[in-house]
Protein backbone atom coordinates (compact mmCIF):
# COMPACT_ATOMS: atom_id res chain seq x y z
CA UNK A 1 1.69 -23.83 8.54
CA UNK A 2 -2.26 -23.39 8.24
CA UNK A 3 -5.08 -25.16 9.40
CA UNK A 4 -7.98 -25.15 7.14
CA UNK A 5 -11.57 -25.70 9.54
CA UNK A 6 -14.09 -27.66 8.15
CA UNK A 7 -17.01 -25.83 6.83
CA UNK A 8 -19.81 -24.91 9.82
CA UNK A 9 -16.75 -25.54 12.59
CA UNK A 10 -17.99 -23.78 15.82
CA UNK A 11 -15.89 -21.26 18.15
CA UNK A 12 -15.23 -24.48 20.56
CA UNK A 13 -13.26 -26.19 17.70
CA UNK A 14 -11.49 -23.47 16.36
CA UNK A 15 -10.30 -22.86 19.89
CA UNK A 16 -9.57 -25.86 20.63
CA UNK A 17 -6.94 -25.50 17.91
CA UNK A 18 -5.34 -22.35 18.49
CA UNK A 19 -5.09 -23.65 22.43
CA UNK A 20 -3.06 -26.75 21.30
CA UNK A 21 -1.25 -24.30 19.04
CA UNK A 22 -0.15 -21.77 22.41
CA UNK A 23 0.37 -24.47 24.51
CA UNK A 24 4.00 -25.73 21.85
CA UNK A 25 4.45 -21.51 22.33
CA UNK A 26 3.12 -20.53 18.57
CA UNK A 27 1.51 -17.75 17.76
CA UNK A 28 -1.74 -17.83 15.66
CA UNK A 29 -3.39 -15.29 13.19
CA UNK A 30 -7.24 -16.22 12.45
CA UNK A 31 -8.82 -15.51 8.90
CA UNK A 32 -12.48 -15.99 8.52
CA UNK A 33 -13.65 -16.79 4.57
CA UNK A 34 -16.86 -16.94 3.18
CA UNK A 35 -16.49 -21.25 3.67
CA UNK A 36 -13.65 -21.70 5.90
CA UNK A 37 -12.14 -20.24 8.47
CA UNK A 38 -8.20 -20.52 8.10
CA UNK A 39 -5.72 -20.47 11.35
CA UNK A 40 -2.19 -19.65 10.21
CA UNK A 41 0.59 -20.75 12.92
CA UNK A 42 3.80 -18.16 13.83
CA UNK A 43 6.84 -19.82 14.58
CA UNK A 44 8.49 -22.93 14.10
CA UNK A 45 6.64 -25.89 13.63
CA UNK A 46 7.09 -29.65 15.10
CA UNK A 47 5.67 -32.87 13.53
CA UNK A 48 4.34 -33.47 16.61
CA UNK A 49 1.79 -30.09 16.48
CA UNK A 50 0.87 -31.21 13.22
CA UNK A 51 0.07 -34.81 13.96
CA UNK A 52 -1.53 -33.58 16.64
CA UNK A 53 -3.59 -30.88 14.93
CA UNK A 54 -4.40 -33.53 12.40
CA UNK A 55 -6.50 -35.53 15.02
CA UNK A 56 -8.71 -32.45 16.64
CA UNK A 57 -12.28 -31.94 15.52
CA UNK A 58 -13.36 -29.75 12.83
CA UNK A 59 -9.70 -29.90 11.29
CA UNK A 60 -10.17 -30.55 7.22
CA UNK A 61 -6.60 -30.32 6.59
CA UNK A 62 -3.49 -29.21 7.79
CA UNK A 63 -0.66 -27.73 5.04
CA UNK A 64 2.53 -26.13 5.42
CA UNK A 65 3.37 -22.68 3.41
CA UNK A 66 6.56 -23.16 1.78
CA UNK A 67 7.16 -19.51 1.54
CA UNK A 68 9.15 -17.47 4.28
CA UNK A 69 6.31 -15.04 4.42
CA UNK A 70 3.12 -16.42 5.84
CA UNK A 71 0.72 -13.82 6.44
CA UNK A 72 1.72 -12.00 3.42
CA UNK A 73 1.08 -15.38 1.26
CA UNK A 74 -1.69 -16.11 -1.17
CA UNK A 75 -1.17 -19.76 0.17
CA UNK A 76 -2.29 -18.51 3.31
CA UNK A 77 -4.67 -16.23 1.78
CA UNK A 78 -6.23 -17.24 -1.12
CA UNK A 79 -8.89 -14.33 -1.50
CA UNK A 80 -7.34 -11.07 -2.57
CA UNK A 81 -7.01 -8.34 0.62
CA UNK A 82 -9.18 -4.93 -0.53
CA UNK A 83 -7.79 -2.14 1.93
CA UNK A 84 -10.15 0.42 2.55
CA UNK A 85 -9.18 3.90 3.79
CA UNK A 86 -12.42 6.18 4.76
CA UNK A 87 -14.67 4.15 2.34
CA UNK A 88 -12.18 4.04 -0.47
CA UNK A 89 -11.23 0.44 -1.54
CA UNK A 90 -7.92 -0.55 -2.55
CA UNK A 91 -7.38 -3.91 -4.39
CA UNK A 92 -11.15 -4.15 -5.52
CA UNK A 93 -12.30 -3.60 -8.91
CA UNK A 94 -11.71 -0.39 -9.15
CA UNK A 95 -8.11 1.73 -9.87
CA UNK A 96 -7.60 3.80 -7.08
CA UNK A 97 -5.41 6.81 -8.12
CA UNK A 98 -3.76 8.70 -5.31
CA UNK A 99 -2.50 12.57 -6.17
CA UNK A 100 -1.12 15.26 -4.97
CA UNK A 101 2.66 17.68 -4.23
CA UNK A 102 5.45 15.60 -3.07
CA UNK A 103 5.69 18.57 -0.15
CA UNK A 104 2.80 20.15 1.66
CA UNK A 105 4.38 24.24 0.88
CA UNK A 106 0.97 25.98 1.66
CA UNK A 107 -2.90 25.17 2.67
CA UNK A 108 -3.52 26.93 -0.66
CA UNK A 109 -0.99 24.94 -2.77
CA UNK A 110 -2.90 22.18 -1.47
CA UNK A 111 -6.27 22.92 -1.59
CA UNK A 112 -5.68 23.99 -5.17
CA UNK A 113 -4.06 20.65 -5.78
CA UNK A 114 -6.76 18.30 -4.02
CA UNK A 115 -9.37 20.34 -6.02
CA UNK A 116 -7.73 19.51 -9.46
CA UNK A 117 -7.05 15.92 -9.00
CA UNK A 118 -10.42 14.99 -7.68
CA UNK A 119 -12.37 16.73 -10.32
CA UNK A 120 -9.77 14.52 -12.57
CA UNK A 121 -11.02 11.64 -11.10
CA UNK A 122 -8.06 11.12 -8.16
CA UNK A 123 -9.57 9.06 -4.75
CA UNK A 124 -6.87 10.22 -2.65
CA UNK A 125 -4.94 13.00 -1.29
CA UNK A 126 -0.86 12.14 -1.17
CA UNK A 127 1.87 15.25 0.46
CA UNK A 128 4.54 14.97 2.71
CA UNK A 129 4.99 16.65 5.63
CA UNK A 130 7.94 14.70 6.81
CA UNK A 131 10.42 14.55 4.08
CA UNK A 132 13.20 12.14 3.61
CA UNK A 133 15.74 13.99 1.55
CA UNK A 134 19.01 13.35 -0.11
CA UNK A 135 20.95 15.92 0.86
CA UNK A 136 20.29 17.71 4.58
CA UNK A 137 19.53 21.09 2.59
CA UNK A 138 17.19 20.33 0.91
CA UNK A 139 13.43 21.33 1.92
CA UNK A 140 11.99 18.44 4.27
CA UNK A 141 8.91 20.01 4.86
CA UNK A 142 6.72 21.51 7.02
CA UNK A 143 6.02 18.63 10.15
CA UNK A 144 3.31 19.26 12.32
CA UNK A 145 1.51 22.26 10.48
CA UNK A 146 1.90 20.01 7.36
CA UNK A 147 0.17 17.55 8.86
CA UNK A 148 -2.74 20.15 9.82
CA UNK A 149 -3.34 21.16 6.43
CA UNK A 150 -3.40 18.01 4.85
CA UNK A 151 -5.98 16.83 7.46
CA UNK A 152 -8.05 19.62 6.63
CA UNK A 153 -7.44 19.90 3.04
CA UNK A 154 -9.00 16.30 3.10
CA UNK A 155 -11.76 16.50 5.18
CA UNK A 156 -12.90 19.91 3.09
CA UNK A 157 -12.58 17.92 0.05
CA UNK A 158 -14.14 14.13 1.45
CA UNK A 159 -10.92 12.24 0.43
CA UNK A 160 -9.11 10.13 2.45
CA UNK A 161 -5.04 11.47 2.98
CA UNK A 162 -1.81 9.72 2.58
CA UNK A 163 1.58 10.88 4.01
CA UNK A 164 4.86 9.47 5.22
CA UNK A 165 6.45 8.55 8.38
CA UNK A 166 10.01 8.39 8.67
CA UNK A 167 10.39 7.27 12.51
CA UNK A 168 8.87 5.46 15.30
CA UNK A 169 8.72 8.37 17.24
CA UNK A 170 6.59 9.94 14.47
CA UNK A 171 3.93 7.39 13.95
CA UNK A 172 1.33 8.91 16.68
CA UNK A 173 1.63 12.09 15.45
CA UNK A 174 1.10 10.96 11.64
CA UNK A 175 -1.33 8.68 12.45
CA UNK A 176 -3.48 11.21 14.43
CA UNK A 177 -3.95 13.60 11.00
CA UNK A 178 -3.36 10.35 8.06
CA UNK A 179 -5.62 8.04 6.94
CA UNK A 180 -2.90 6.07 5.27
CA UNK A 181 0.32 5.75 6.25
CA UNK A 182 3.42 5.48 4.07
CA UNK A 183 6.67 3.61 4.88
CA UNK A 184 8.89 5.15 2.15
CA UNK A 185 11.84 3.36 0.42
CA UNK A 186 14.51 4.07 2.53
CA UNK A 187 12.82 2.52 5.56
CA UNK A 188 11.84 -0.55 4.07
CA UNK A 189 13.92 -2.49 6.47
CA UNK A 190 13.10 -0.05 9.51
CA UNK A 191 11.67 -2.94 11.55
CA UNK A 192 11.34 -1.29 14.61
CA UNK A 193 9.00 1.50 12.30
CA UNK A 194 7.21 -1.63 10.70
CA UNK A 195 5.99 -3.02 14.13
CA UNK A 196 4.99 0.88 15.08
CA UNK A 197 2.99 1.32 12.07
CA UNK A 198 1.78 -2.40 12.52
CA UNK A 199 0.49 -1.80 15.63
CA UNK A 200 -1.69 1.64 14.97
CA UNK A 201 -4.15 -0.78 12.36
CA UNK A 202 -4.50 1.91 10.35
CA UNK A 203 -3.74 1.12 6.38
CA UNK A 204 -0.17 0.78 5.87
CA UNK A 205 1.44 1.39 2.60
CA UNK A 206 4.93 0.13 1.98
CA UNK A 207 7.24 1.33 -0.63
CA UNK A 208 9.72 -1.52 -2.23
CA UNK A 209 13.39 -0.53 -1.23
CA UNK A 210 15.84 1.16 -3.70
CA UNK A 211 17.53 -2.64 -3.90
CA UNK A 212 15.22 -4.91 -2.50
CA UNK A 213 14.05 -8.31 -3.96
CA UNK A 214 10.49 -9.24 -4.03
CA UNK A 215 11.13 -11.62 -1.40
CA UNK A 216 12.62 -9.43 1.00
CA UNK A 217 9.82 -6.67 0.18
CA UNK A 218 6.75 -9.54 1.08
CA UNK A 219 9.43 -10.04 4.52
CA UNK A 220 8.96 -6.61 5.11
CA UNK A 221 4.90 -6.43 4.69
CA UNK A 222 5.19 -9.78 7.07
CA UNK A 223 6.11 -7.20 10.09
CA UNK A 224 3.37 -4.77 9.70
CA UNK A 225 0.92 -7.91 9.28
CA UNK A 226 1.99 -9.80 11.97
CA UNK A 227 0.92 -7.46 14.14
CA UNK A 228 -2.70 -8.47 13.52
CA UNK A 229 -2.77 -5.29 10.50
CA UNK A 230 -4.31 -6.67 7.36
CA UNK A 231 -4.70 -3.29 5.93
CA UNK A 232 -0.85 -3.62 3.92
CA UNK A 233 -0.73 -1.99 0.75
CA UNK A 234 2.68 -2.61 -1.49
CA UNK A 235 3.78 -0.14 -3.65
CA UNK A 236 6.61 -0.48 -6.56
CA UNK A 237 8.75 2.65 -7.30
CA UNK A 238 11.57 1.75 -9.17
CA UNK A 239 14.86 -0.09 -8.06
CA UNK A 240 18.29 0.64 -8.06
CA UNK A 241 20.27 -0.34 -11.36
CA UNK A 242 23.11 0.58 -14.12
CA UNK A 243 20.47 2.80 -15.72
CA UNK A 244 20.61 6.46 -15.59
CA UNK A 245 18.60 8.41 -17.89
CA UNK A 246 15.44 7.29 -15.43
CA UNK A 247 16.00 8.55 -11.55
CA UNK A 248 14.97 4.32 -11.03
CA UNK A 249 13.74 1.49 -13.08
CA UNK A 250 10.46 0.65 -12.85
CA UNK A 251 9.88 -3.23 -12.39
CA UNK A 252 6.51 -4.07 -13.75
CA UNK A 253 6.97 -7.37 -13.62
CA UNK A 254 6.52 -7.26 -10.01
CA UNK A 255 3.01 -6.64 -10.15
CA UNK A 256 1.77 -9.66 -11.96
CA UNK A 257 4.38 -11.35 -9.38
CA UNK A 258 2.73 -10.22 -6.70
CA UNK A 259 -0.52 -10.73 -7.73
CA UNK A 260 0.51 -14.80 -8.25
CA UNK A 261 2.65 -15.20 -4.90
CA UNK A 262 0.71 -12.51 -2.64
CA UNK A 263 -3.19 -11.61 -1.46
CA UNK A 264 -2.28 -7.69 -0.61
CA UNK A 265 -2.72 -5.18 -3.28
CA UNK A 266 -0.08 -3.24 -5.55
CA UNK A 267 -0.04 0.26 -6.55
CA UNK A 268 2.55 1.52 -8.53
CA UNK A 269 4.48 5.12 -8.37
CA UNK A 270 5.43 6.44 -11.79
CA UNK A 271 6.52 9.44 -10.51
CA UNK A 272 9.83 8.15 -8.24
CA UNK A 273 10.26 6.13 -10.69
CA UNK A 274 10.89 7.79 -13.56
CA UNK A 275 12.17 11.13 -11.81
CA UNK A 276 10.54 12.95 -15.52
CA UNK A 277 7.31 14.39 -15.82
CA UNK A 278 6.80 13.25 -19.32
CA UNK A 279 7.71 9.28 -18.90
CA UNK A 280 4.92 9.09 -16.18
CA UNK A 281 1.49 8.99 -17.99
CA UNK A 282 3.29 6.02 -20.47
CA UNK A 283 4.68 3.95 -17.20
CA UNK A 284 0.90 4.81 -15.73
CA UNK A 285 -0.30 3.45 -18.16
CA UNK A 286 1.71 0.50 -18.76
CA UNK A 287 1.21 -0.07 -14.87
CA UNK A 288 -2.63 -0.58 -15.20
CA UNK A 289 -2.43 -2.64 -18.16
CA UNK A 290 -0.39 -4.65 -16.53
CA UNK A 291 -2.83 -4.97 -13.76
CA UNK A 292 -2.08 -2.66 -11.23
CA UNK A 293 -4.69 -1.76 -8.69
CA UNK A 294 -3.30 1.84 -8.29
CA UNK A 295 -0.84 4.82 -8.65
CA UNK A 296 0.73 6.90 -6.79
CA UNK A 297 0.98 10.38 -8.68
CA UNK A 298 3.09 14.04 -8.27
CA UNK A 299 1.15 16.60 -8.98
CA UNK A 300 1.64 20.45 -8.36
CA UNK A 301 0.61 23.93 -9.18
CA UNK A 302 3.51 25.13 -10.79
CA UNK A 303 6.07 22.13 -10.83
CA UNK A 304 8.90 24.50 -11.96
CA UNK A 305 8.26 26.16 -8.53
CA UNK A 306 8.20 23.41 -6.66
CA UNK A 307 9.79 22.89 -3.72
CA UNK A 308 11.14 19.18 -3.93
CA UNK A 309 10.66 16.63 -7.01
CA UNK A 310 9.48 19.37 -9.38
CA UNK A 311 11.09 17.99 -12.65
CA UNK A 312 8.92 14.78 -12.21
CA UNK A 313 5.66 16.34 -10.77
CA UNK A 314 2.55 16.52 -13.51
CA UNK A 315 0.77 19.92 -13.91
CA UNK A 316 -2.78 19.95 -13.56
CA UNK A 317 -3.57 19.58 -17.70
CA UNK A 318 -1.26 16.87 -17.75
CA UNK A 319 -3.02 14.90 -14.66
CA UNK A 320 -6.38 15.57 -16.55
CA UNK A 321 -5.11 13.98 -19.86
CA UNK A 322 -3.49 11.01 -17.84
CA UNK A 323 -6.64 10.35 -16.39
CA UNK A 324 -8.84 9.95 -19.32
CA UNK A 325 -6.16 8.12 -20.96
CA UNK A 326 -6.36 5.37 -18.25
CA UNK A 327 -10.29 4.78 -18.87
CA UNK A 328 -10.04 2.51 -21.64
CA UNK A 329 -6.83 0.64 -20.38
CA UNK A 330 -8.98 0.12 -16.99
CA UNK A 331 -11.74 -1.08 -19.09
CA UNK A 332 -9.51 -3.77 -21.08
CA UNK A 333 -8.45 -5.25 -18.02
CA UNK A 334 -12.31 -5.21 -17.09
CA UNK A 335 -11.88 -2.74 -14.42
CA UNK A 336 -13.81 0.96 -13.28
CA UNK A 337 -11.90 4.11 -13.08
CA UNK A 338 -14.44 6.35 -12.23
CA UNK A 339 -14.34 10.08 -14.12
CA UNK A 340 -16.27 13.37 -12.82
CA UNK A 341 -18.11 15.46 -15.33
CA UNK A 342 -16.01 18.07 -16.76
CA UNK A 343 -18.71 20.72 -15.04
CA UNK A 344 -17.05 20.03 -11.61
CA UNK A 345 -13.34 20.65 -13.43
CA UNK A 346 -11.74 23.62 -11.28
């Protein structure tokens, strides 16, 4: 349920409301708009709240979501979220494009890396330092002194940095070196993680599960939100299906979906799911045109040398070419991508 305040209601009346809302043991979550300040209600509601709410002064109207998600509706939300990690915003007019190795292998692997996609025209710096892998022999990266050259890597370059945490006894330690943090597809459903991450309010961005339905995706981004964290980013990487010529298939429906049922923004990542270098400019692409407000992009060095996800990691040429490819499908859907001169190309 939310309560919509009349226009000009006073910090009296709007606590006067959340009061009566405590006292039947709800929880509230307060959103202030440019005309009215909006009070969404936790829990399961009586007819008796609402009549009562109903009544109270500076109450316009009182409506019930009909979607299991509250916080993460656009009933409840109207306005579209724009998440903004160290002065970079996410879900505004602009496509944000976030690049970088799948693994953090060296300071100069990265620095070479964060060099290449900015001058391309890339906003953030993505690499794991905590890596989630298949099989248990696989690389799973570097931990700690990851995390220290990412940080720096960053900072040297002014970009914001994006990595993944896998546990809730990692999230400290993540969140003291990220600027984003990213719940990856396998830990989706990793409540206990969600409230963790919830709780640091730093931006949160949450990959869509290998078999997850939209529904249950918006369920998850209710956990991080509910924990008074607005800064929820979704990201689509492929699903789970009979297909295997792709590593996943890519639903883009989902993002004109979300952008119809949900306020938070949706970036996509061509790279996971694809799993081939060559299909991810055309999914980028496709991803933007169909309205995406980011990407999330593999890009290395020397992707036959890479470490982990080489085969669908772009070289630096093939990140520049993606880049100015994505100009004029920005510009159709009356959006900025913003380009460097070639001058400041490494």
């Amino acid at each position: 349920m939310i309560i919509v305040m009349k226009t000009g209601s006073g910090r009296n009346e709007i606590g006067r409301v959340t009061k009566r809302i405590e006292d039947f043991g709800l929880k509230t979550h307060i959103s202030e708009g440019v005309d009215h300040t909006v009070i969404g209600v936790l829990g399961k509601v009586f007819t008796e709240l609402r009549d009562a709410l109903e009544l109270l002064p500076g109450v316009e109207q009182v409506l019930l979501v009909s979607k299991p998600y509250k916080l993460a509706s656009r009933e409840f939300h109207p306005r579209d979220t724009i998440v903004e990690a160290k002065g970079v915003p996410i879900g505004g007019n602009e496509v944000v494009v976030m690049a970088g190795p799948c693994a953090i292998e060296s300071e100069e692997q990265l620095l070479a890396t964060a060099q290449a996609v900015k001058a391309a025209g890339a906003t953030v710096l993505r690499g794991g330092a905590f890596k989630p892998r298949t099989s248990p022999y696989d690389f799973r990266g570097l931990g700690e002194a990851g995390l220290k050259i990412l940080a720096a890597v960053g900072k040297e370059n002014k970009m914001p940095v994006i990595t993944e945490v896998m546990s809730p006894d990692q999230v400290d330690l993540v969140a003291k070196y990220a600027d984003i943090l990213q719940i990856g597809a396998r830990n989706m459903q990793n409540f206990i993680l969600l409230d963790e991450v919830g709780k640091t309010k730093k931006p949160v961005l949450l990959k869509r599960g290998l078999s997850s339905t939209i529904q249950e995706w918006l369920l998850a981004a209710e956990y991080i939100l509910a924990q008074d964290n607005e800064q929820v980013i979704l990201c689509e990487r492929g699903i789970r299906t009979f297909e295997t010529y792709t590593r996943n298939t890519l639903d883009i429906s989902a993002i004109p979906i979300i952008e119809k049922v949900s306020h938070l923004p949706i970036i996509i990542d061509p790279s996971h799911a694809t799993g081939k270098w060559y299909l991810v400019s055309p999914i980028a692409l496709a991803a933007v045109a169909a309205g995406a407000d980011g990407l999330l992009i593999e890009v290395h060095p020397n992707p036959d040398l890479a470490l982990a996800d080489g085969p669908q990691s772009l070289n630096f040429d093939s990140f520049r070419s993606l880049m100015s490819q994505l100009l004029p499908i920005a510009k159709a859907r009356n959006r900025k991508l913003i380009i460097p001169s070639a001058k400041t190309n490494p």
